[in-house]
Protein backbone atom coordinates (compact mmCIF):
# COMPACT_ATOMS: atom_id res chain seq x y z
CA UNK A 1 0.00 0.00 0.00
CA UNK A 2 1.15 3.74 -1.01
CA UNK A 3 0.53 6.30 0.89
CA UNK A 4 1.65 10.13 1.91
CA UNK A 5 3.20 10.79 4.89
CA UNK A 6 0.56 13.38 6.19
CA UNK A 7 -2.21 10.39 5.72
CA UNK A 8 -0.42 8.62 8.48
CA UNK A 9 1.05 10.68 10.86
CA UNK A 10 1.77 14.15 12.79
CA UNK A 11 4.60 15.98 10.85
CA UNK A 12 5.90 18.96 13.47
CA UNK A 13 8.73 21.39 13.18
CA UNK A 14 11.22 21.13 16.04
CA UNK A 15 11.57 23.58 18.88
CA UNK A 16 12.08 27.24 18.62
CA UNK A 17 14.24 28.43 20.20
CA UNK A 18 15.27 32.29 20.63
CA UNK A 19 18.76 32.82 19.77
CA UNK A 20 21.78 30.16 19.82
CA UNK A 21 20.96 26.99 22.13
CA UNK A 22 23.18 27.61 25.08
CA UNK A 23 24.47 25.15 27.08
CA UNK A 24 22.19 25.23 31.08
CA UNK A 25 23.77 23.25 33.53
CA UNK A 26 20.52 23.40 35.40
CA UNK A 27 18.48 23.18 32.52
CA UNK A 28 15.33 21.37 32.19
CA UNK A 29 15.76 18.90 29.17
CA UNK A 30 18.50 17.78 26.74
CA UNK A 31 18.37 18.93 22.79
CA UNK A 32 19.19 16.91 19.74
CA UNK A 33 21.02 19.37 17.07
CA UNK A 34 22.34 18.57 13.70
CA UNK A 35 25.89 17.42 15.00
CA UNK A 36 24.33 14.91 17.00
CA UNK A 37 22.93 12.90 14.32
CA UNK A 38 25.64 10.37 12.86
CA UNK A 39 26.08 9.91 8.62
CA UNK A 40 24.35 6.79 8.95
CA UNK A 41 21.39 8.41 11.45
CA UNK A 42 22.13 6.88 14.61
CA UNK A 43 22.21 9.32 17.35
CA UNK A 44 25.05 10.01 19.78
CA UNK A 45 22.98 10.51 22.76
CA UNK A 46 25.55 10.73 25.07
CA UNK A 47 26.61 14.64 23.57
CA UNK A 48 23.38 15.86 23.95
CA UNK A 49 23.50 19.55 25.46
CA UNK A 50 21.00 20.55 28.78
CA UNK A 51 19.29 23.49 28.34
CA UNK A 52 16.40 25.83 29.17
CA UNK A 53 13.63 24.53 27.09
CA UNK A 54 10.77 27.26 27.25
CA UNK A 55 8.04 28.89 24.95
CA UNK A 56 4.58 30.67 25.21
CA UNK A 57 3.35 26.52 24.92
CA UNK A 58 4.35 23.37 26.32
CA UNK A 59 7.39 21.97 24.72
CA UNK A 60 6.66 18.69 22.20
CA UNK A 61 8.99 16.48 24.14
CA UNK A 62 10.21 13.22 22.33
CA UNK A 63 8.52 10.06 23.04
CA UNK A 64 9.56 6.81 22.14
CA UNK A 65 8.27 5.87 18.68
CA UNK A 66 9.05 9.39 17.31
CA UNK A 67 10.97 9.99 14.44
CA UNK A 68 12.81 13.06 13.60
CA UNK A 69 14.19 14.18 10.19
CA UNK A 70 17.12 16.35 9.29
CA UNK A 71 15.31 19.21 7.62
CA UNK A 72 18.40 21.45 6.97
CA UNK A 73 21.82 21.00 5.19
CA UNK A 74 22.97 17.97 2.77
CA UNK A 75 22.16 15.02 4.49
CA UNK A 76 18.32 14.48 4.94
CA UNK A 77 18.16 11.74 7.43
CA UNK A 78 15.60 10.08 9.75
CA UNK A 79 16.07 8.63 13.24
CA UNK A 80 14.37 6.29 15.08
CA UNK A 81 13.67 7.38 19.42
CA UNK A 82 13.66 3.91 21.23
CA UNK A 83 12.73 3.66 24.58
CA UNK A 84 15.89 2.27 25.23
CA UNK A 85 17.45 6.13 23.91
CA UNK A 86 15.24 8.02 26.04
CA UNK A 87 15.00 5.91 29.37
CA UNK A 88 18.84 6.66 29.53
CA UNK A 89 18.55 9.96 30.18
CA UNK A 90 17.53 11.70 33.19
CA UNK A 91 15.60 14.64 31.46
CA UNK A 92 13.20 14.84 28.70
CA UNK A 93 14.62 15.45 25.14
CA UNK A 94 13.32 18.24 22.30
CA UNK A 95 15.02 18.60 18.81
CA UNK A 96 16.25 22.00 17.68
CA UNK A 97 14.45 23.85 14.87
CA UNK A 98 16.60 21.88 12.76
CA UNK A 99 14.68 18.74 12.54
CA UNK A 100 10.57 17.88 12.13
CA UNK A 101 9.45 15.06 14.35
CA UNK A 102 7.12 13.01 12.96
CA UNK A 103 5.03 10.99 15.24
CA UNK A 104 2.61 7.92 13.64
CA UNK A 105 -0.72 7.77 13.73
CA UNK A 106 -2.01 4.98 16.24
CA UNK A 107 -4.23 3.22 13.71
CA UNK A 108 -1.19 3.04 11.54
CA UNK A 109 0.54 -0.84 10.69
CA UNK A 110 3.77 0.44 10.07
CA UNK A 111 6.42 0.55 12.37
CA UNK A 112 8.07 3.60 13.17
CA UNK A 113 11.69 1.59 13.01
CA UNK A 114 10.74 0.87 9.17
CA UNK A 115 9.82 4.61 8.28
CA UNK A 116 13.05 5.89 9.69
CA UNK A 117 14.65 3.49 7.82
CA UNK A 118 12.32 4.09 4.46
CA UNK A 119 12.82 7.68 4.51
CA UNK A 120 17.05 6.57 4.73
CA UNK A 121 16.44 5.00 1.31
CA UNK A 122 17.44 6.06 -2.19
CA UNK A 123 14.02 6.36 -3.45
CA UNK A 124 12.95 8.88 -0.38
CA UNK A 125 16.24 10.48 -0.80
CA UNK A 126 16.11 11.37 -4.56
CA UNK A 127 12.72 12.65 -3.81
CA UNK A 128 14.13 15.21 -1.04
CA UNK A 129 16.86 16.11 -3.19
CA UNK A 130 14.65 17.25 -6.26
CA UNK A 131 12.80 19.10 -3.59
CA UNK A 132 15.26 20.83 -1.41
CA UNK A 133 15.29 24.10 -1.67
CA UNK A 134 17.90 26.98 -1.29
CA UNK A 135 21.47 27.36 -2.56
CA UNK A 136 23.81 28.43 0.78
CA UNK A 137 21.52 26.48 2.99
CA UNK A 138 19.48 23.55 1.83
CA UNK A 139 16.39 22.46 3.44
CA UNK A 140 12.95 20.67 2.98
CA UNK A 141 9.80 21.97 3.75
CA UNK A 142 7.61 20.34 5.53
CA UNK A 143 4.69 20.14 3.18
CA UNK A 144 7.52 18.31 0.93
CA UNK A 145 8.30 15.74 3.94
CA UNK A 146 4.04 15.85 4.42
CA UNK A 147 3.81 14.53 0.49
CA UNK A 148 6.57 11.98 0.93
CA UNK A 149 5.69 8.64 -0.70
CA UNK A 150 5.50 5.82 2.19
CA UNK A 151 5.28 2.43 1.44
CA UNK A 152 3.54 0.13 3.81
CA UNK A 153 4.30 -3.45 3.40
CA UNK A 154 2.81 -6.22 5.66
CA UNK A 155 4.43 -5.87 9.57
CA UNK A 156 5.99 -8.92 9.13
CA UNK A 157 8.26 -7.87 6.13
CA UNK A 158 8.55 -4.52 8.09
CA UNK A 159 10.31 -6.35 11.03
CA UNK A 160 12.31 -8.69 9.06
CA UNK A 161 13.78 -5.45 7.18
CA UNK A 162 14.26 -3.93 10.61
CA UNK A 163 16.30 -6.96 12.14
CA UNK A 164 18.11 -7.08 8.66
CA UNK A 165 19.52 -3.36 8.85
CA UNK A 166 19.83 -3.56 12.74
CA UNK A 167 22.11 -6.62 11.86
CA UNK A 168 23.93 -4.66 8.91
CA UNK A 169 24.70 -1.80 11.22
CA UNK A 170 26.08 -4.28 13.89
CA UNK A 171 28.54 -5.92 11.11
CA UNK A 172 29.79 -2.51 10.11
CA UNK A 173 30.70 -1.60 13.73
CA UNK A 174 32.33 -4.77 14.19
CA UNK A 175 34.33 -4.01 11.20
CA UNK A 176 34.83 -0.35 11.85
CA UNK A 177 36.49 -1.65 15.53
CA UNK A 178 38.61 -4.46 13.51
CA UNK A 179 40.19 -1.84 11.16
CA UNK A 180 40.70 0.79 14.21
CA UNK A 181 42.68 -2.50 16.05
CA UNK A 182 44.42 -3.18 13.36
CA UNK A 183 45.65 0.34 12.67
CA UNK A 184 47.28 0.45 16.22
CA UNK A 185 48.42 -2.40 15.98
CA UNK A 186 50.61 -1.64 12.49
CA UNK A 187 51.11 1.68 14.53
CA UNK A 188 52.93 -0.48 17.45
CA UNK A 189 54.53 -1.76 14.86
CA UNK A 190 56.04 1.33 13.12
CA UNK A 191 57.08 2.68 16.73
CA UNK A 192 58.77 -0.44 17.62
CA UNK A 193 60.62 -0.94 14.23
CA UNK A 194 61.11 2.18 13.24
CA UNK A 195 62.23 3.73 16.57
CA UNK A 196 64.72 0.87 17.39
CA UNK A 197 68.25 2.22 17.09
């Protein structure tokens, strides 16, 4: 089944905030920005700034299931929020203006793991690229990211493709650590042969 993103779930820019985010000590939740997000969208959660989340409304605070979605700048990726990610943390989390969050529709079978990972695909991608907009800064509007094509295969399909890129991800950091051991080790080596006189 094909359908657009705005037929299945709550598309919301990120939090406003006036002026650079500055870093609160005492602040009252933690904010995901732009460097935070990884190449492949994971999300390094443990560099997450506190700060003084306010506004005229309550703040949309994350909740597990949520999916946010680099609006600005050259890479337009999506990240799943676990509830593994966010019971970590001692504070609630917001995303900067940077992102939209998208949050799915109750009624909806599809799995919010699978549209993170949909939206990470080349067919979503292309689409964002023909629609980005701006020269200096790029960025997607979110009526584009509302008309996004979504694809909604049968849940069982959805969680195999889940485990299978959950597994992928694994076997590249397994790799990425093997080629970081083996570069200190030929390091050692250089220091050993090359500094013995």
């Amino acid at each position: 089944m094909l359908v657009r993103l705005k037929e299945i779930a709550e598309v919301r820019s990120g939090h406003s905030f006036r002026g650079s985010i500055k870093e609160t000590l005492d602040g009252n939740g933690f904010v995901i920005q732009t460097r935070d997000q990884s190449a492949d969208g994971r999300m390094d959660w443990s560099n997450l700034i506190r700060t003084d989340v306010a506004g005229r409304k309550e703040p949309e605070w994350l909740q597990a299931g949520d999916v946010i979605f680099a609006a600005r700048g050259i890479r337009n990726l999506a990240s799943w929020i676990s509830e593994n990610d966010l019971s970590g943390l001692a504070l609630p989390v917001i995303c900067s203006p940077h992102y939209f969050q998208i949050r799915l529709d109750s009624a909806t079978a599809l799995l919010s793991e699978f549209l993170a990972w949909q939206l990470n695909q080349s067919v979503a991608q292309r689409y964002f690229q023909q629609s980005a907009e701006g020269t200096m800064q790029v960025s997607i509007r979110r009526s584009v990211l509302e008309e996004t094509p979504i694809t909604i295969p049968p849940i069982e399909i959805q969680r195999k493709v889940v485990a299978l890129s959950q597994r992928a991800h694994r076997e590249e950091q397994i790799y990425q650590e093997l080629i970081e051991l083996r570069q200190m080790e030929m390091q050692a080596i250089a220091n050993h042969v090359l500094n013995d006189k």
